[in-house]
Protein backbone atom coordinates (compact mmCIF):
# COMPACT_ATOMS: atom_id res chain seq x y z
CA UNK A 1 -9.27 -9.84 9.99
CA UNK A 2 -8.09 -6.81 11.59
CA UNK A 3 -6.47 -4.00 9.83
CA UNK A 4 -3.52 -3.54 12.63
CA UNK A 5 -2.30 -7.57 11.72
CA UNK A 6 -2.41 -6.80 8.14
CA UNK A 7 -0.44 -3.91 8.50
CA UNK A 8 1.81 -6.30 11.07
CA UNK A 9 2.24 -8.84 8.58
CA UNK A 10 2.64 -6.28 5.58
CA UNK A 11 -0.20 -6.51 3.44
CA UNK A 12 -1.17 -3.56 1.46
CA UNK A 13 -4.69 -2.94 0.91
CA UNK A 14 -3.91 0.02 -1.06
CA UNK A 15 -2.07 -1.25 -4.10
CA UNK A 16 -2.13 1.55 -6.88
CA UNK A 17 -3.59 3.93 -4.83
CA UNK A 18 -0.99 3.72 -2.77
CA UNK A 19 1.52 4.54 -5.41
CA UNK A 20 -0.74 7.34 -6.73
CA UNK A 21 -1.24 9.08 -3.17
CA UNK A 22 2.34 9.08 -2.55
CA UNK A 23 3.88 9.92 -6.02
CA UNK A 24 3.58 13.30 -6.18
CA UNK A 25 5.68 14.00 -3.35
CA UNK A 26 9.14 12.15 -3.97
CA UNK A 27 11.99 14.01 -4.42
CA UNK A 28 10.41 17.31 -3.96
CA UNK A 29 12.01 19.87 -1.26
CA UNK A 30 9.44 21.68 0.39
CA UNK A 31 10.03 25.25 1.58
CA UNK A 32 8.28 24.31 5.39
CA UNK A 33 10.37 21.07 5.85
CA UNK A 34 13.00 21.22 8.31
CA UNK A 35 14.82 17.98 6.52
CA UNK A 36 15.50 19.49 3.21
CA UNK A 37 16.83 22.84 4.20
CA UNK A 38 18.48 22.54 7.53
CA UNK A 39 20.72 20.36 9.47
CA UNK A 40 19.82 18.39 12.81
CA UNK A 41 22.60 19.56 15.23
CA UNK A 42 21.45 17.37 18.37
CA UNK A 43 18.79 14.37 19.59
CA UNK A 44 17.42 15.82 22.87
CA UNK A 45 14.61 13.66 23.48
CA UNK A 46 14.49 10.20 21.84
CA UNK A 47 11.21 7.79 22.23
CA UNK A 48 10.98 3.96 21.48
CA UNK A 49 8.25 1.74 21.05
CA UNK A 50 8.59 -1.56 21.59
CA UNK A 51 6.37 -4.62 20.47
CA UNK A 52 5.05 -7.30 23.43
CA UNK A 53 3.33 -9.95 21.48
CA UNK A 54 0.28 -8.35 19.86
CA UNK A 55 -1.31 -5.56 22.04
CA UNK A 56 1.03 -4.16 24.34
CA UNK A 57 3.49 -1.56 23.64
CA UNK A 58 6.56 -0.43 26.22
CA UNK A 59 7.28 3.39 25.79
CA UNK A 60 10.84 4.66 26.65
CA UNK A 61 11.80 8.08 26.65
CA UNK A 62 15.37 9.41 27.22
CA UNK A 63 16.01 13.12 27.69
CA UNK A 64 19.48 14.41 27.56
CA UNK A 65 20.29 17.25 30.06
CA UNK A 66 21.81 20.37 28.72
């Protein structure tokens, strides 16, 4: 089967690697981050994806107008 319906249908292929690639970066503040030291003041462009059966994909962008 196809990666993409695996990763629809959740399956992890990774297991403990998984764990092991991502572990060293939880609940670390990094200097270059724009999350961990500053606030977001506004959304000004927003962009959803949305799911049509298996292989097509509507994108929607809104843009707010200063």
């Amino acid at each position: 089967l196809n990666y993409d319906k695996h990763a629809l249908w959740g399956v992890s292929h990774w297991g403990r690697k998984h764990q092991q690639f991502y572990g060293f970066a939880v609940n670390r503040k990094s200097a270059l981050d724009v999350y961990s030291k500053r606030r977001i003041i506004a959304v000004t462009d927003l962009k959803i994806v949305k799911w049509h059966n298996y292989k097509h994909l509507d994108w929607i962008s809104e843009s707010k107008a200063t």
